[in-house]
N, C-alpha and C. Protein backbone atom coordinates (compact mmCIF):
# COMPACT_ATOMS: atom_id res chain seq x y z
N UNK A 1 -11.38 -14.22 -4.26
CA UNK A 1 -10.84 -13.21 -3.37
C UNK A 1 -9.35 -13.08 -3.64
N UNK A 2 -9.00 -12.29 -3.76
CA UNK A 2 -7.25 -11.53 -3.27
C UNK A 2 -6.71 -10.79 -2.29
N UNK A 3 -5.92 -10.74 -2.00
CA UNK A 3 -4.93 -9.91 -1.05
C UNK A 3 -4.33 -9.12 -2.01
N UNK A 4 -4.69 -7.87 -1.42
CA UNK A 4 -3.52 -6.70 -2.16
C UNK A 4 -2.74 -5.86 -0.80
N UNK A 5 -1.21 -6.04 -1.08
CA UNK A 5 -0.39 -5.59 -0.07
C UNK A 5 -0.05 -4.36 -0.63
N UNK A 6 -0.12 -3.08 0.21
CA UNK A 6 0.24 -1.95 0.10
C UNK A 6 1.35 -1.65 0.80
N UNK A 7 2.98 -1.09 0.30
CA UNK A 7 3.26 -0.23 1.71
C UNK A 7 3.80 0.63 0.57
N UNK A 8 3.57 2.21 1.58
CA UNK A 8 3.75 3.12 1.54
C UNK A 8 4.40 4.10 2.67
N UNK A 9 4.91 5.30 1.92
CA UNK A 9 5.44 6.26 2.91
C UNK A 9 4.04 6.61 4.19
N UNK A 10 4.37 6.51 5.52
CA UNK A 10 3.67 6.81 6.15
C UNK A 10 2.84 8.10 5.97
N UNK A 11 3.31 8.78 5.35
CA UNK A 11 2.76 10.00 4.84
C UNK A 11 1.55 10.25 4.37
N UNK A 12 1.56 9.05 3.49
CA UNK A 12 0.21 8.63 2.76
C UNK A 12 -0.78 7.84 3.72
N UNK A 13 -0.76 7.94 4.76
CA UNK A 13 -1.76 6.89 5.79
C UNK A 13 -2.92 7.53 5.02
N UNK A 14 -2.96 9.03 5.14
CA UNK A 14 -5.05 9.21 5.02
C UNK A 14 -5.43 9.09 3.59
N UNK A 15 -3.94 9.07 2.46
CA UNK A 15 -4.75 8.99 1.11
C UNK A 15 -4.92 7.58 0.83
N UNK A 16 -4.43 6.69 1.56
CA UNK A 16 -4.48 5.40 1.33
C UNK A 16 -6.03 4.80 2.06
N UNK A 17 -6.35 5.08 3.23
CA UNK A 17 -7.21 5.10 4.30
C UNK A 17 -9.09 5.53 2.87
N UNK A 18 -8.16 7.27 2.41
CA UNK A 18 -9.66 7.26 1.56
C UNK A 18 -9.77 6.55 0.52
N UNK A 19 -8.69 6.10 0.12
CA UNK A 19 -8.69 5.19 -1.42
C UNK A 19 -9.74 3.91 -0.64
N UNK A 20 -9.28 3.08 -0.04
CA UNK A 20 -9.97 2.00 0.39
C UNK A 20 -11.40 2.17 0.75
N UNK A 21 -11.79 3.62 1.41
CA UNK A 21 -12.77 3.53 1.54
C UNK A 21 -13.83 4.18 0.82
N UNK A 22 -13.07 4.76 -0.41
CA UNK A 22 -13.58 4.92 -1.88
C UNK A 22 -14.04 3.57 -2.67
N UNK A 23 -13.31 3.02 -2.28
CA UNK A 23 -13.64 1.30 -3.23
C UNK A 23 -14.26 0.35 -2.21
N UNK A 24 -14.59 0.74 -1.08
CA UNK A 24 -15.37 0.03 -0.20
C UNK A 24 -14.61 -1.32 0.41
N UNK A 25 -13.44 -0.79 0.77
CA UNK A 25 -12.30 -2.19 1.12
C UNK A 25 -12.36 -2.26 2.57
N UNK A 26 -13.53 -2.97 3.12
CA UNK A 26 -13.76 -2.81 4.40
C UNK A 26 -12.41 -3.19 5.86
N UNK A 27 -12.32 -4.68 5.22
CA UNK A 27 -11.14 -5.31 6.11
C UNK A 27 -9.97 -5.20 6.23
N UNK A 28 -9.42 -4.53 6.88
CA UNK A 28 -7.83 -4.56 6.21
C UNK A 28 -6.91 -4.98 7.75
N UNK A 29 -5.51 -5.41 7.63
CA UNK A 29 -4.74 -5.05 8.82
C UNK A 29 -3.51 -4.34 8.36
N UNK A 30 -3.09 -3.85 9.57
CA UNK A 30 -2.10 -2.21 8.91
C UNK A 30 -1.08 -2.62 10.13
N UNK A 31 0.19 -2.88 9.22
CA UNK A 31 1.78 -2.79 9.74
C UNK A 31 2.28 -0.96 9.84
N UNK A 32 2.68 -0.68 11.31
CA UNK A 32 3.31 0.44 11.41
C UNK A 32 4.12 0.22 12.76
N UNK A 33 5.49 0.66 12.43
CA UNK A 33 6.01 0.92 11.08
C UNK A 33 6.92 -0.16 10.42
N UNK A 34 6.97 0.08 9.06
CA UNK A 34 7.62 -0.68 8.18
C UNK A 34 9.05 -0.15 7.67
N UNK A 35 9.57 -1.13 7.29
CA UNK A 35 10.80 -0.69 6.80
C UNK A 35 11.23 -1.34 5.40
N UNK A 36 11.85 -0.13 4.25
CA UNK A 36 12.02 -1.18 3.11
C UNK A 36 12.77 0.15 1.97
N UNK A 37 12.65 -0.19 0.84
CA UNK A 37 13.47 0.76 -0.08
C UNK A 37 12.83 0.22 -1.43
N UNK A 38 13.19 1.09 -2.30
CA UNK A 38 12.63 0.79 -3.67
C UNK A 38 13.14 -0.16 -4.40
N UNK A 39 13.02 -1.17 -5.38
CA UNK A 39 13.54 -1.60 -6.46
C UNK A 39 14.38 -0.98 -6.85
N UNK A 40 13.92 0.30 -7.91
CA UNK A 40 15.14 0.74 -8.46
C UNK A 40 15.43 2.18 -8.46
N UNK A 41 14.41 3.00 -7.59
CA UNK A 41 14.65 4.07 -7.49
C UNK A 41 14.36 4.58 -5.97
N UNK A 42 14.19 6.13 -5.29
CA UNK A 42 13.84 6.15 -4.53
C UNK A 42 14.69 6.11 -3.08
N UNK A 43 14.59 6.59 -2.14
CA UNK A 43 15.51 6.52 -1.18
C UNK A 43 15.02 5.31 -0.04
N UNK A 44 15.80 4.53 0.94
CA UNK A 44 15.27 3.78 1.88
C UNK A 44 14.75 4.47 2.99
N UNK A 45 13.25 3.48 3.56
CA UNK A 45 12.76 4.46 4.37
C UNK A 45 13.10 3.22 5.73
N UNK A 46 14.25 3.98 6.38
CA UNK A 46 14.48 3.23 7.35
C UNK A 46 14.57 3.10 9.46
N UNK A 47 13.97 4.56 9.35
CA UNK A 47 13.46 5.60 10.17
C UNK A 47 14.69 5.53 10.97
N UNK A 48 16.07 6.02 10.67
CA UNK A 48 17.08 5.81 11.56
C UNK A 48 17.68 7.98 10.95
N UNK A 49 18.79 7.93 11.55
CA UNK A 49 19.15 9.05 11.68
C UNK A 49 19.62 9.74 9.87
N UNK A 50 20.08 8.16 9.46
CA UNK A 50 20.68 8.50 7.97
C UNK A 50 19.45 8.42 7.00
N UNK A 51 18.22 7.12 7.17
CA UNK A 51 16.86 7.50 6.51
C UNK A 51 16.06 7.54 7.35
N UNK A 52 15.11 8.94 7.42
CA UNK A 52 14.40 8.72 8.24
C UNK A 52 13.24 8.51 8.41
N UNK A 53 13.04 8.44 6.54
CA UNK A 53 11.48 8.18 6.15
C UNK A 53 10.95 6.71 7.08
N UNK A 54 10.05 6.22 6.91
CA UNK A 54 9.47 5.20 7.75
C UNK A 54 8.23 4.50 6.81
N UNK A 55 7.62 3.57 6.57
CA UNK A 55 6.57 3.46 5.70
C UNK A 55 5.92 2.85 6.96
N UNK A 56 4.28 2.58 6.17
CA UNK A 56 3.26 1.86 6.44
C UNK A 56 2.81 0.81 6.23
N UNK A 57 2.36 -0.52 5.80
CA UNK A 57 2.08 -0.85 5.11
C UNK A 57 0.10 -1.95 5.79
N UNK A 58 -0.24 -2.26 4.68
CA UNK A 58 -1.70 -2.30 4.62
C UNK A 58 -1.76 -3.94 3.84
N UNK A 59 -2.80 -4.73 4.66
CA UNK A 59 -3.06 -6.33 3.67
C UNK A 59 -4.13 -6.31 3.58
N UNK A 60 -5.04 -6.00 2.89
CA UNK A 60 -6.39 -6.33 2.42
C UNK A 60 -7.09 -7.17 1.61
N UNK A 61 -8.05 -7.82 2.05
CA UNK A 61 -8.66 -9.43 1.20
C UNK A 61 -9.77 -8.86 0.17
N UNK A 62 -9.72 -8.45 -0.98
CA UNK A 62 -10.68 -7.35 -1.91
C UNK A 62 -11.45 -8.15 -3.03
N UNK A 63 -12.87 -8.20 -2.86
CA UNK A 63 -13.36 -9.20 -3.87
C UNK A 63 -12.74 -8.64 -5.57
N UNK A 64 -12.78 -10.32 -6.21
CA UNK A 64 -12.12 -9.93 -7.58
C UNK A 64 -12.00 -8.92 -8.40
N UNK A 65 -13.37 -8.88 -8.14
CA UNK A 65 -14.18 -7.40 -9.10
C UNK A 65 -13.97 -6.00 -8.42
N UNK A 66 -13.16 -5.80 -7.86
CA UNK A 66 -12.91 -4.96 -7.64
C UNK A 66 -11.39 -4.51 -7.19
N UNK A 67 -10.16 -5.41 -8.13
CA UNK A 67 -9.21 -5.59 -8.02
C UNK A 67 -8.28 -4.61 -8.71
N UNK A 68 -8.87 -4.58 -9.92
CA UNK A 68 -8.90 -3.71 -10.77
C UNK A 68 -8.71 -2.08 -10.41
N UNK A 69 -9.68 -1.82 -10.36
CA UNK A 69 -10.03 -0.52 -9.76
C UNK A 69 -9.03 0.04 -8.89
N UNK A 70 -9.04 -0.84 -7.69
CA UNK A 70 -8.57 -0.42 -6.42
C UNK A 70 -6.51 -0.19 -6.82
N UNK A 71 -6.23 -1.42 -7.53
CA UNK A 71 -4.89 -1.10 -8.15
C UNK A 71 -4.71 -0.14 -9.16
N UNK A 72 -5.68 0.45 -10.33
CA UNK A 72 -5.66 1.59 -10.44
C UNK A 72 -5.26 2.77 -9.91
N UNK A 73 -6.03 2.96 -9.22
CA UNK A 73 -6.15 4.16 -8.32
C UNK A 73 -4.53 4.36 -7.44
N UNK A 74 -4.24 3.26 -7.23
CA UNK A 74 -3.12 2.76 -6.19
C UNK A 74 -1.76 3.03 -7.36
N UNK A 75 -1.42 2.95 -8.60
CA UNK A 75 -0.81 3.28 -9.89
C UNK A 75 -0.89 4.56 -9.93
N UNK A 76 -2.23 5.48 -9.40
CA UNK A 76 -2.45 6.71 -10.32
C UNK A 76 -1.89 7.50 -9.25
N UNK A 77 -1.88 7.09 -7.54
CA UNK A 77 -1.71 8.02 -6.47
C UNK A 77 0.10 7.81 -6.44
N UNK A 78 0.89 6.69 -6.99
CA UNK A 78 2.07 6.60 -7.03
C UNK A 78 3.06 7.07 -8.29
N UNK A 79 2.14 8.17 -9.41
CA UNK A 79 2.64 8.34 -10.23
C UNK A 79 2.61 10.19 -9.50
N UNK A 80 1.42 10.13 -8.76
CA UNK A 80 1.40 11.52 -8.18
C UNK A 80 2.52 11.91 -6.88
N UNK A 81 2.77 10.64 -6.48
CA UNK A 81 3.86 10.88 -5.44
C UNK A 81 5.15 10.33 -5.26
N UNK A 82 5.32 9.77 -6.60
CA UNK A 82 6.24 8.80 -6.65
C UNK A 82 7.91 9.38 -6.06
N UNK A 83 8.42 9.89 -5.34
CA UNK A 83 8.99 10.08 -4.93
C UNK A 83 9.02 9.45 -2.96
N UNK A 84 7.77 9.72 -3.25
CA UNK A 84 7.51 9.26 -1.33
C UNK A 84 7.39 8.14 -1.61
N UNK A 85 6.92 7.17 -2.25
CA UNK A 85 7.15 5.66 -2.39
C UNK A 85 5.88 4.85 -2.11
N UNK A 86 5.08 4.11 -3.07
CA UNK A 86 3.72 3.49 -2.78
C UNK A 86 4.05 2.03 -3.98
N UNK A 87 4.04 1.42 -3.07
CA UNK A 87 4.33 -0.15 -3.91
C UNK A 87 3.17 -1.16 -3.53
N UNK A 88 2.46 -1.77 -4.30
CA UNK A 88 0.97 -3.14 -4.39
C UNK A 88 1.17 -4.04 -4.58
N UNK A 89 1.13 -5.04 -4.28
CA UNK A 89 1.20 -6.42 -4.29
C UNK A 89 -0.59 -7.45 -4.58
N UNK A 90 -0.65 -8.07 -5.45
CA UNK A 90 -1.93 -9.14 -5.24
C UNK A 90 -1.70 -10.67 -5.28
N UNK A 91 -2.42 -11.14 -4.74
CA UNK A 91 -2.25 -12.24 -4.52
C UNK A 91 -3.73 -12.90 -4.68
N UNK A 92 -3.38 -14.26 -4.57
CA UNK A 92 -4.77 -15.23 -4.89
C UNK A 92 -5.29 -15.66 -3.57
N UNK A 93 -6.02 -15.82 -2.81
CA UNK A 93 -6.40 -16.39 -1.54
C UNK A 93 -7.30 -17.49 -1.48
N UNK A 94 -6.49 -18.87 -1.12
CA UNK A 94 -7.30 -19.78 -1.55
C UNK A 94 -8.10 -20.26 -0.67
N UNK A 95 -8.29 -19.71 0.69
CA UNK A 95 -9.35 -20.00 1.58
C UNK A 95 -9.71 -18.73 2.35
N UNK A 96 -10.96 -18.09 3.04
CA UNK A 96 -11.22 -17.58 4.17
C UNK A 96 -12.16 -17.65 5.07
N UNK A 97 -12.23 -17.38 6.11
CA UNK A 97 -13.23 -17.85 7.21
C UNK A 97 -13.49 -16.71 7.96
């Protein structure tokens, strides 16, 4: 199992919402709202008067085999919006219950 951390511009709640449930990512828990800025490009979304963007962000536990895929898709929707801001994270999860 893994954790893949999503945050994104709140904007993207429903394309993120169908991605997951395109790849059948049943469990998830969802931070709103978030606050953060890009690496190296991109403006901060800090929902104040000077930024007022705001993000989302999403932790989901996604069997292996389907890790792949789901970060795909998550690459292909941030090359389409890459301006609004969609950043993934995975991780290894060494226990769940």
């Amino acid at each position: 199992m893994k954790a893949i951390f999503v945050s994104y511009n709140q904007a993207l709640t429903e394309r993120i919402d169908a991605l997951l449930d395109e790849y059948e990512v049943r469990g998830f828990t969802r931070w709103t709202p978030t606050e953060g800025r890009g690496s190296f490009t991109g403006e901060p979304h800090y929902g104040n008067h000077t930024w007022p963007a705001i993000n989302t962000s999403v932790l989901a536990i996604v069997e292996d085999e389907k890790v792949a895929s789901v970060m795909d898709a998550i690459r292909q929707l941030d090359a389409e919006i890459e301006m609004q801001g969609c950043r993934a994270f995975v991780w290894n999860i060494e226990q769940a219950m």
